[in-house]
Protein backbone atom coordinates (compact mmCIF):
# COMPACT_ATOMS: atom_id res chain seq x y z
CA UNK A 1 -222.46 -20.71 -163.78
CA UNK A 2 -220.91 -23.75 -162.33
CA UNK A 3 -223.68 -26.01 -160.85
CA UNK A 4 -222.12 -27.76 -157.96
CA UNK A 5 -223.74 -27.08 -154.78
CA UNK A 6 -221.65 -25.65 -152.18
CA UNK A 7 -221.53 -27.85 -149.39
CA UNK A 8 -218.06 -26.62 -147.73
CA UNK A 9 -214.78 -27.46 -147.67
CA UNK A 10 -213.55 -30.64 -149.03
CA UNK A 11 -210.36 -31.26 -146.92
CA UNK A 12 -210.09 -31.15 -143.26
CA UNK A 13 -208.36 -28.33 -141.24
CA UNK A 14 -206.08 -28.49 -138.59
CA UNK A 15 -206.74 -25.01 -137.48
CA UNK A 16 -205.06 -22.74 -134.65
CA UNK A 17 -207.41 -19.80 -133.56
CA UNK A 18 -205.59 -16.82 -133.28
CA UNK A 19 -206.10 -13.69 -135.40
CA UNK A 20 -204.21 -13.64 -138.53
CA UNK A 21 -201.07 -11.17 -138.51
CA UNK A 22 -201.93 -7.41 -139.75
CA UNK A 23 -201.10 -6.63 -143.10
CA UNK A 24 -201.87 -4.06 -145.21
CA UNK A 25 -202.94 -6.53 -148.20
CA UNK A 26 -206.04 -7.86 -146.38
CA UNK A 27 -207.57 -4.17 -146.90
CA UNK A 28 -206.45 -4.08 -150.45
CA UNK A 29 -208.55 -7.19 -151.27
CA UNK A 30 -211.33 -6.34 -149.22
CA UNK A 31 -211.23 -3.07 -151.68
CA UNK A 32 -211.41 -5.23 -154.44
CA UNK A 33 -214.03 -7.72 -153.33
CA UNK A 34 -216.49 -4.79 -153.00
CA UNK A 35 -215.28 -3.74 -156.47
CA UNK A 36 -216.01 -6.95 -157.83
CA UNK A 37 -219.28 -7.43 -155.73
CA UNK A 38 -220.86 -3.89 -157.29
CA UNK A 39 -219.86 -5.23 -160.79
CA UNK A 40 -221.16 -8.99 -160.23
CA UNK A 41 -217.80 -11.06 -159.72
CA UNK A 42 -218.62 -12.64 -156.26
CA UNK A 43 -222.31 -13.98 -156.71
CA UNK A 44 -224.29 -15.95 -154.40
CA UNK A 45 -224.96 -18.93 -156.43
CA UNK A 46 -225.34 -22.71 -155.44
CA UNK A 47 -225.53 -22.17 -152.02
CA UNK A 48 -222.62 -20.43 -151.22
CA UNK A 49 -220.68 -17.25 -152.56
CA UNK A 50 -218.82 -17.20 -155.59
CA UNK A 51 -214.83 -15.97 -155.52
CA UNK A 52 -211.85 -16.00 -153.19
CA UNK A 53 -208.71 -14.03 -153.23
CA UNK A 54 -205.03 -14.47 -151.76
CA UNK A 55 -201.52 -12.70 -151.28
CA UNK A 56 -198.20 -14.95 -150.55
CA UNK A 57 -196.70 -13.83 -147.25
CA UNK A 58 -193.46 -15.16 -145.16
CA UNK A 59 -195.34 -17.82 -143.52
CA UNK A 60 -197.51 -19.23 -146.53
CA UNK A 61 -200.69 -17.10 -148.09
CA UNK A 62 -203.79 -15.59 -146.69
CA UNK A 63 -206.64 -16.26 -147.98
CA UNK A 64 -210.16 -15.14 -147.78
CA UNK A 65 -212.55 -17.46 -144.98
CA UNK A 66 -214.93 -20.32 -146.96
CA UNK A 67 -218.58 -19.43 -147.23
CA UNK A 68 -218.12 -16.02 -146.78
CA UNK A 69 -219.21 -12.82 -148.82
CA UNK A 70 -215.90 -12.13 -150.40
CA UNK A 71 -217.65 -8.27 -151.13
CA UNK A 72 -218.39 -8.29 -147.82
CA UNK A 73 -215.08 -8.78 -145.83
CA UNK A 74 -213.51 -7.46 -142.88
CA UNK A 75 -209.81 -8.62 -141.03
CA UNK A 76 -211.18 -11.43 -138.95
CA UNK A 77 -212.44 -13.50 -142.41
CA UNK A 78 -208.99 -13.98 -143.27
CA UNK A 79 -206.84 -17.09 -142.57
CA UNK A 80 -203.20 -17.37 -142.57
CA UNK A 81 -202.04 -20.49 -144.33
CA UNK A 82 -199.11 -22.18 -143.65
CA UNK A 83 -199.04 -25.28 -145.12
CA UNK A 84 -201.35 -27.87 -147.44
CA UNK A 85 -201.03 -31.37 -147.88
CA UNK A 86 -203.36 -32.15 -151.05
CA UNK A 87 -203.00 -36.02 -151.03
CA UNK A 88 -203.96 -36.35 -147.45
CA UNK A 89 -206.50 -33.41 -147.74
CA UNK A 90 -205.36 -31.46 -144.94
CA UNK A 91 -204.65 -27.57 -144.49
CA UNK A 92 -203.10 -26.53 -141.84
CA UNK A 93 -203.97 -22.51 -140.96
CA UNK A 94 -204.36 -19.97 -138.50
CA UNK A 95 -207.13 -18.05 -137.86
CA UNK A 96 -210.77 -17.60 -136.59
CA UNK A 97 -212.27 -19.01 -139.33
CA UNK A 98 -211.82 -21.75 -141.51
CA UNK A 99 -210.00 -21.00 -145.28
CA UNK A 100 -211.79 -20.70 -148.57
CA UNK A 101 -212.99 -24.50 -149.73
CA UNK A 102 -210.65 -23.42 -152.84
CA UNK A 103 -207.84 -23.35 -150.75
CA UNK A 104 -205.70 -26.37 -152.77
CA UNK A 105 -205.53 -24.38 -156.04
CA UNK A 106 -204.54 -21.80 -154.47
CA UNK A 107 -201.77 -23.33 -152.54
CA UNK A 108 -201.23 -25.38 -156.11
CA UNK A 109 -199.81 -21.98 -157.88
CA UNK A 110 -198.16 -20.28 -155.07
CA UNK A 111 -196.03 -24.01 -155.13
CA UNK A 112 -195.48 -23.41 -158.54
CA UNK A 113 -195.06 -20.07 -159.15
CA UNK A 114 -192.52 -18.52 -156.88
CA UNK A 115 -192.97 -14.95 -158.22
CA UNK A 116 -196.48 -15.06 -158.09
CA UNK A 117 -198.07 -13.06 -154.87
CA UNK A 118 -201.35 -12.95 -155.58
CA UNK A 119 -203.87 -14.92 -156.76
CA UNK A 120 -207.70 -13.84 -157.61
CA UNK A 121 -210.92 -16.35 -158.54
CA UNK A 122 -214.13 -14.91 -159.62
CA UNK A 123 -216.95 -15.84 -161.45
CA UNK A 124 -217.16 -13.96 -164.52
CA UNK A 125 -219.54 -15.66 -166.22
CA UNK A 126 -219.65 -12.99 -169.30
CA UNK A 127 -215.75 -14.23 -169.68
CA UNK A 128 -216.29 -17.48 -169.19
CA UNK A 129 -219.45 -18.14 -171.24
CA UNK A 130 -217.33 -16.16 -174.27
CA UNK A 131 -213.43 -17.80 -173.38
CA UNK A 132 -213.21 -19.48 -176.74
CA UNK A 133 -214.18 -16.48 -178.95
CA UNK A 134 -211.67 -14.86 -176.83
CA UNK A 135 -208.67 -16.91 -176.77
CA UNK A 136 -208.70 -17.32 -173.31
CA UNK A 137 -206.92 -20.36 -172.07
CA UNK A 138 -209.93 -22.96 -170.51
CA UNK A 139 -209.39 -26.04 -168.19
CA UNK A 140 -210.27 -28.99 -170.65
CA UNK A 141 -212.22 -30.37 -167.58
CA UNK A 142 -215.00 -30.00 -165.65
CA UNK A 143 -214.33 -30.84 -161.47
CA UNK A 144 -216.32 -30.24 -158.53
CA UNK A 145 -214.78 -26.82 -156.54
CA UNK A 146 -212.58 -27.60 -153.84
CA UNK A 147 -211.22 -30.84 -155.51
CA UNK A 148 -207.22 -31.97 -155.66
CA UNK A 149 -208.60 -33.09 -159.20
CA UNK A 150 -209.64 -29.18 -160.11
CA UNK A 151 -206.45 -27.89 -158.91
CA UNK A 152 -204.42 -30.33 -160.76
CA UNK A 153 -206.30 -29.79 -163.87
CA UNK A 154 -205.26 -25.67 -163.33
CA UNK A 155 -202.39 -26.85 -162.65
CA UNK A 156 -201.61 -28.42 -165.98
CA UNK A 157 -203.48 -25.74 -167.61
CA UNK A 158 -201.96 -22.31 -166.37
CA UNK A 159 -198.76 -23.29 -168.01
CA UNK A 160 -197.21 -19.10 -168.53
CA UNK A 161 -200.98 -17.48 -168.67
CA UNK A 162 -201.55 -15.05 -165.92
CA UNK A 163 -205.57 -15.02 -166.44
CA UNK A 164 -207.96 -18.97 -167.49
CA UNK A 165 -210.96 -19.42 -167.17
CA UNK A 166 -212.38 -22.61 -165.40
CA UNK A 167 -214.79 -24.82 -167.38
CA UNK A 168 -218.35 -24.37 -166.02
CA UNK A 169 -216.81 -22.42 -163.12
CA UNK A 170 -215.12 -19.01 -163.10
CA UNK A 171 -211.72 -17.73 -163.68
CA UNK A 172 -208.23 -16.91 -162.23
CA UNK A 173 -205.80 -13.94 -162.28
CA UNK A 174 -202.17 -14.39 -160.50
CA UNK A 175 -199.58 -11.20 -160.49
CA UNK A 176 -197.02 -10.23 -158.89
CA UNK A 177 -199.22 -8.20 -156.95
CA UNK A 178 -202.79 -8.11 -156.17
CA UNK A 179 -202.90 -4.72 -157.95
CA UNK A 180 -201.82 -7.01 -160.53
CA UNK A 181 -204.33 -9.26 -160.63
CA UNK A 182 -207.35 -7.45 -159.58
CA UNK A 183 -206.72 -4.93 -162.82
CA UNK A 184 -206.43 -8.17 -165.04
CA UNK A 185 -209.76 -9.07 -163.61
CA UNK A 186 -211.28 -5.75 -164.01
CA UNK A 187 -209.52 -5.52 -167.64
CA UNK A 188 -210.94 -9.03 -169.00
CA UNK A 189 -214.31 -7.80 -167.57
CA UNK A 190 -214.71 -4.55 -169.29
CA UNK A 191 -212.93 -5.63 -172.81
CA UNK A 192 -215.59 -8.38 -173.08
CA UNK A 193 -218.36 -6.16 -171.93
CA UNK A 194 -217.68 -4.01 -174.68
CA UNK A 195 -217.18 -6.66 -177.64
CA UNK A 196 -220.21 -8.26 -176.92
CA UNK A 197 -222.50 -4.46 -176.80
């Protein structure tokens, strides 16, 4: 839905290349991304492909690679984060790839959410396009991805919700888990599916 052209990340990376650390997370989201993929979560729109997902780990988060097919994944398209600076814009990560371009609102709710573990952005555009009918929470703003100015505006929005939607964009799960999160995903998905047959 969201019609900014993907043209990469927007911060620089200061990035080591060495294989991120084996966990057993990166094969639960690469699970979920084909999931997602076969139900239309993680399009290829704009020049790029939609969605990225995360887990919090002792050393940061990993997240999924930028420009990649998020339905597509295997281990070496994941990059270990360890720490963000969003007023400089500068990541610094491990890995043999670079992070996801939405890297900063990521690192945004891991910083201010301790108990989350997980967080999940698609673009569910049947969600999105019906949010309001739906009392789902909505960014006031529109912001080009990738921004500090997008993740500040989900930062201000996210507030105690555990699944927004992004104005013109997508939308966000966090859980404790990514079980968590994915099945909030999935569950948002299929109740608006079937109020709006």
């Amino acid at each position: 839905m969201s019609e900014d052209k993907y043209v990469g990340r927007k911060f620089k990376t200061d990035l080591t290349e060495k294989e991120v650390m084996e966990d057993t997370r990166i094969y639960e989201i690469i699970r979920l991304g084909e999931k997602f993929k076969k139900i239309g979560l993680l399009p290829k729109e704009n020049g790029g492909y939609g969605g990225n997902m995360s887990f919090r780990n002792d050393r940061g988060f990993v997240i999924t690679a930028g420009g990649v097919d998020a339905g597509k994944m295997d281990p070496q398209k994941f990059v270990q984060v360890l720490k963000c600076n969003i007023d400089t814009g500068k990541v610094f990560a491990e890995g043999l790839m670079e992070p996801s371009s939405e890297t900063m609102m990521h690192y945004i709710i891991y910083r201010d959410k301790p108990s989350v573990n997980a967080v999940i952005h698609v673009h569910d555009n049947i969600v999105l396009e019906n949010a309001e009918e739906l009392n789902i929470k909505t960014t006031p703003k529109a912001h080009p991805y990738g921004t500090p100015e997008l993740a500040y505006e989900i930062e201000k929005t996210i507030g105690h919700e555990k699944y927004i939607a992004i104005k013109d964009h997508g939308v966000i799960a966090i859980g404790k888990s990514l079980w968590e999160a994915g099945k909030l995903v999935e569950s948002m998905h299929d109740a608006t599916k079937k109020l709006k047959q």
